[in-house]
Protein backbone atom coordinates (compact mmCIF):
# COMPACT_ATOMS: atom_id res chain seq x y z
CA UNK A 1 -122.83 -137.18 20.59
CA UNK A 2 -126.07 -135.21 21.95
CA UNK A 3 -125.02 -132.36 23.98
CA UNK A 4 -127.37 -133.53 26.99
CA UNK A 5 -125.43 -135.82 29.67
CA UNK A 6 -128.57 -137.95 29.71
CA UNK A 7 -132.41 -138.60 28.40
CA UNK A 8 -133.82 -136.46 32.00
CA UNK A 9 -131.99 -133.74 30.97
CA UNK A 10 -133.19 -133.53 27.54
CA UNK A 11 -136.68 -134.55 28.63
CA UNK A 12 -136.30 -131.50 31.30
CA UNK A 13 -135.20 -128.85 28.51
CA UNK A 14 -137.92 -130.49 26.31
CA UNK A 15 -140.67 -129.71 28.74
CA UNK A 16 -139.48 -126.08 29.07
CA UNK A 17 -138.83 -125.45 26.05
CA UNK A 18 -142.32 -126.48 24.81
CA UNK A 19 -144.10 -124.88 27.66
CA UNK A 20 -142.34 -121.43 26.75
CA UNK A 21 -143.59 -121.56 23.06
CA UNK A 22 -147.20 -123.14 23.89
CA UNK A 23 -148.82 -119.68 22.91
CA UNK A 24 -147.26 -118.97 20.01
CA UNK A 25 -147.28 -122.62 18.81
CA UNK A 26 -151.27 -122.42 19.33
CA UNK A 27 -151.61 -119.73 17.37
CA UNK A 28 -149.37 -121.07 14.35
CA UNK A 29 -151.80 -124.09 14.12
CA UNK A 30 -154.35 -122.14 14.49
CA UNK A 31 -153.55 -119.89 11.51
CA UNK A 32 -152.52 -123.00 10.00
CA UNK A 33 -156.01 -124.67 10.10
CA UNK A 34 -158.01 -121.43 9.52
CA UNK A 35 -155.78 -120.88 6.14
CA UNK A 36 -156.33 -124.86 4.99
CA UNK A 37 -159.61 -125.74 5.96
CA UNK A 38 -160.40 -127.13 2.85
CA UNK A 39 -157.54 -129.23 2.63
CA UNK A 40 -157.70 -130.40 6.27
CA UNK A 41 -161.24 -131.30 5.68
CA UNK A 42 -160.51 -133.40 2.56
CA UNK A 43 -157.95 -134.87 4.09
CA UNK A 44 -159.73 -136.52 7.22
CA UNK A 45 -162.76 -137.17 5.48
CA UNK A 46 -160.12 -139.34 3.25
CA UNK A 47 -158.42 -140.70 6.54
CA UNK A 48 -161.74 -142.15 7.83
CA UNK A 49 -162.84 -143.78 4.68
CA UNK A 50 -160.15 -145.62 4.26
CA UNK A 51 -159.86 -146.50 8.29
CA UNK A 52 -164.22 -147.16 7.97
CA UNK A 53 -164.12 -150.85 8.03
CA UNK A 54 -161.52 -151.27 10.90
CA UNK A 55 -163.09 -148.86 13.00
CA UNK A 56 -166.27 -150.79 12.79
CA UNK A 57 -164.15 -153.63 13.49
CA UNK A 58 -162.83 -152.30 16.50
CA UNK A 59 -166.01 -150.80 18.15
CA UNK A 60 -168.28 -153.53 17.09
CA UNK A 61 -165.35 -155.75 19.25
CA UNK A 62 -165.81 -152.66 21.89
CA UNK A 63 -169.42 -152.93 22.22
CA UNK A 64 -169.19 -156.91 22.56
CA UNK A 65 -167.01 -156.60 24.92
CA UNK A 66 -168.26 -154.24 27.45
CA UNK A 67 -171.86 -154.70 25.84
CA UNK A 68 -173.71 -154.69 29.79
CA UNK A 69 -171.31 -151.93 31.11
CA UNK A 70 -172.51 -149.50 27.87
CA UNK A 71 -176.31 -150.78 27.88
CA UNK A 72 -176.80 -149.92 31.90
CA UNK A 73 -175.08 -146.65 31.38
CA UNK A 74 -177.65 -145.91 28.16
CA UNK A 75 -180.37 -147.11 30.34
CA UNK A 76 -179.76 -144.69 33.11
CA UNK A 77 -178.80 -141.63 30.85
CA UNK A 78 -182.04 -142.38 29.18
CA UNK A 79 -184.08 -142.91 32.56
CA UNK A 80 -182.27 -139.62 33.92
CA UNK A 81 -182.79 -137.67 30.67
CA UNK A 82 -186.46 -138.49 29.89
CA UNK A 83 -187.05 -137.64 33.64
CA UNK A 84 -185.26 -134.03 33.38
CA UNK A 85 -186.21 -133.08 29.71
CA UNK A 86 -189.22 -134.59 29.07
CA UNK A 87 -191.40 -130.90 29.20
CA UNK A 88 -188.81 -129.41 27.31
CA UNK A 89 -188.98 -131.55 24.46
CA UNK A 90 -192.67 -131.54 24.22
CA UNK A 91 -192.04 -127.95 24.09
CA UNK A 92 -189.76 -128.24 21.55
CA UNK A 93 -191.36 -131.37 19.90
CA UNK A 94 -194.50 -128.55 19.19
CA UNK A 95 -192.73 -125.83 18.26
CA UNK A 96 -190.84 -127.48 15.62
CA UNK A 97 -193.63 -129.49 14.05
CA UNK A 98 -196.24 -127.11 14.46
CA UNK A 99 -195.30 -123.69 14.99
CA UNK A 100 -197.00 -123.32 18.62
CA UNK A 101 -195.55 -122.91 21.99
CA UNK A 102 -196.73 -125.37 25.38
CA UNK A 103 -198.86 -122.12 26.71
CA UNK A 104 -200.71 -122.06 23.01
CA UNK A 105 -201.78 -125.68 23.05
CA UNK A 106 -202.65 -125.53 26.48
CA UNK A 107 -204.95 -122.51 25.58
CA UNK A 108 -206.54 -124.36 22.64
CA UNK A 109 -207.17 -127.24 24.90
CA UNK A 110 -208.87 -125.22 27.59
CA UNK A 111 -211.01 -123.43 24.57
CA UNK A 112 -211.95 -127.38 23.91
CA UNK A 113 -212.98 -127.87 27.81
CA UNK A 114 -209.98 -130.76 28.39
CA UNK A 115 -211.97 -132.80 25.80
CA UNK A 116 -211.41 -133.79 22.56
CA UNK A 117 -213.01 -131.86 19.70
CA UNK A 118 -214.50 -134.99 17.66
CA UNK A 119 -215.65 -137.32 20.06
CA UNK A 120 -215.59 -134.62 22.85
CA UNK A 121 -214.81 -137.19 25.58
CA UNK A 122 -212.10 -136.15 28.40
CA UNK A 123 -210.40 -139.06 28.61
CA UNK A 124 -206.89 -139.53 26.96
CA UNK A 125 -205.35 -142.23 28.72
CA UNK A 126 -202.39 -143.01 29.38
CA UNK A 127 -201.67 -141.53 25.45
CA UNK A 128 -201.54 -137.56 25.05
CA UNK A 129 -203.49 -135.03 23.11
CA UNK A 130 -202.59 -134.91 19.75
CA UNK A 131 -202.39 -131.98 17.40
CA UNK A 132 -204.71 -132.32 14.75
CA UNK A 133 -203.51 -130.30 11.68
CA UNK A 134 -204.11 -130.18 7.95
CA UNK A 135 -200.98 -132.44 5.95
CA UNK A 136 -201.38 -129.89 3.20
CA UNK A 137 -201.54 -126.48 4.72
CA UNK A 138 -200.25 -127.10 8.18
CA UNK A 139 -203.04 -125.19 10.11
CA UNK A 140 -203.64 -126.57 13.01
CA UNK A 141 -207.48 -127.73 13.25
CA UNK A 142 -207.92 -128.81 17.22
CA UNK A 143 -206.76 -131.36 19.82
CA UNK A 144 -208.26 -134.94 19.22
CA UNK A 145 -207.68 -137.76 21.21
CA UNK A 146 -205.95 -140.85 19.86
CA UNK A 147 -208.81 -142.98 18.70
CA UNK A 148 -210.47 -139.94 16.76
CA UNK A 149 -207.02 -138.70 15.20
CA UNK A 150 -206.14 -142.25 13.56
CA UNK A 151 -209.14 -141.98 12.30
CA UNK A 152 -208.66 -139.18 10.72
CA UNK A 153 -205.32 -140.39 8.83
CA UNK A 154 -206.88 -143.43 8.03
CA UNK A 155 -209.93 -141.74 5.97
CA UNK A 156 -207.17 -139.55 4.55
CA UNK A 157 -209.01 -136.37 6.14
CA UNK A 158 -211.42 -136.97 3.10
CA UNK A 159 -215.16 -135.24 4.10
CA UNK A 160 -216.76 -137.99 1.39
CA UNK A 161 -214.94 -140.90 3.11
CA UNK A 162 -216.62 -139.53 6.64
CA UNK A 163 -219.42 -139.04 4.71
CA UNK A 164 -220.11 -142.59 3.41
CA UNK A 165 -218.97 -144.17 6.93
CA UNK A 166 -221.86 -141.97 8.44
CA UNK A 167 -224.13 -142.98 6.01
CA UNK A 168 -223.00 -146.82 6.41
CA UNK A 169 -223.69 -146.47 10.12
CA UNK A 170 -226.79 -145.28 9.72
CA UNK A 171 -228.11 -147.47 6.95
CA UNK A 172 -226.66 -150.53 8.45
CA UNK A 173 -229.12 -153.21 9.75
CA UNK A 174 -228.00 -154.85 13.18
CA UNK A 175 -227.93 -158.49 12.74
């Protein structure tokens, strides 16, 4: 016989009684956790193997069934996001691939006079400047426009390459 004259009363002591000890309960698991991390790790990365191909049951169900809900909320994070961030991660985009800052490429682009260093014309349209750079050192040769920069990685940045399209240019007879 439970010493509680019904299930309020021992959802009522329940409540208390977990309340009082929420502290010291938090920092039992948390001692708990920090002294099996290992284990805990293991564990979980055990739990979701084995659970892998009914979770991709279950949210490729999910995503059927509330497919237009998720794809207008993507579309407006995305519209909202590339709106917000967009200078930020061409900041970021050049300082990770190249090693320069926004104020460094805009200085190297005013040193070029806005145009592009091969075909020195100012127009980029609707495309930006690109960072020409060397694949196997990684210095940073100039800002090119599109046209002249696929160029350049489709001649392999080879000078005899450019050399023999020069001299094919040159030799060739208009027909």
């Amino acid at each position: 016989m439970s010493p509680y004259k019904s299930t309020e009363q021992k959802a009522i002591y329940d409540k208390v009684y977990h309340a009082a000890r929420k502290t010291e309960h938090a920092v039992r698991d948390k001692a708990y956790r920090a002294a099996h991390k290992k284990q805990i790790a293991i564990k979980r990365k055990q739990y979701m193997a084995s659970r892998k191909e009914h979770n991709r049951a279950y949210f490729k169900a999910y995503y059927i069934k509330n497919r237009e809900k998720i794809r207008a909320y993507e579309k407006a994070y995305r519209k909202e996001r590339l709106i917000i961030d967009a200078p930020k991660r061409r900041a970021r985009w050049l300082q990770n691939h190249y090693g320069i800052t926004q104020a460094e490429f805009d200085t190297m682009l005013n040193n070029q006079d806005g145009v592009c260093a091969i075909c020195s014309k100012p127009n980029w349209g609707k495309k930006r400047p690109y960072v020409d750079h060397d694949h196997v050192t990684g210095k940073i040769r100039g800002i090119l426009c599109q046209k002249c920069n696929t160029v350049l990685g489709y001649i392999e940045d080879d000078p005899k390459l450019a050399q023999a399209i020069i001299h094919y240019l040159s030799s060739a007879k208009i027909a």
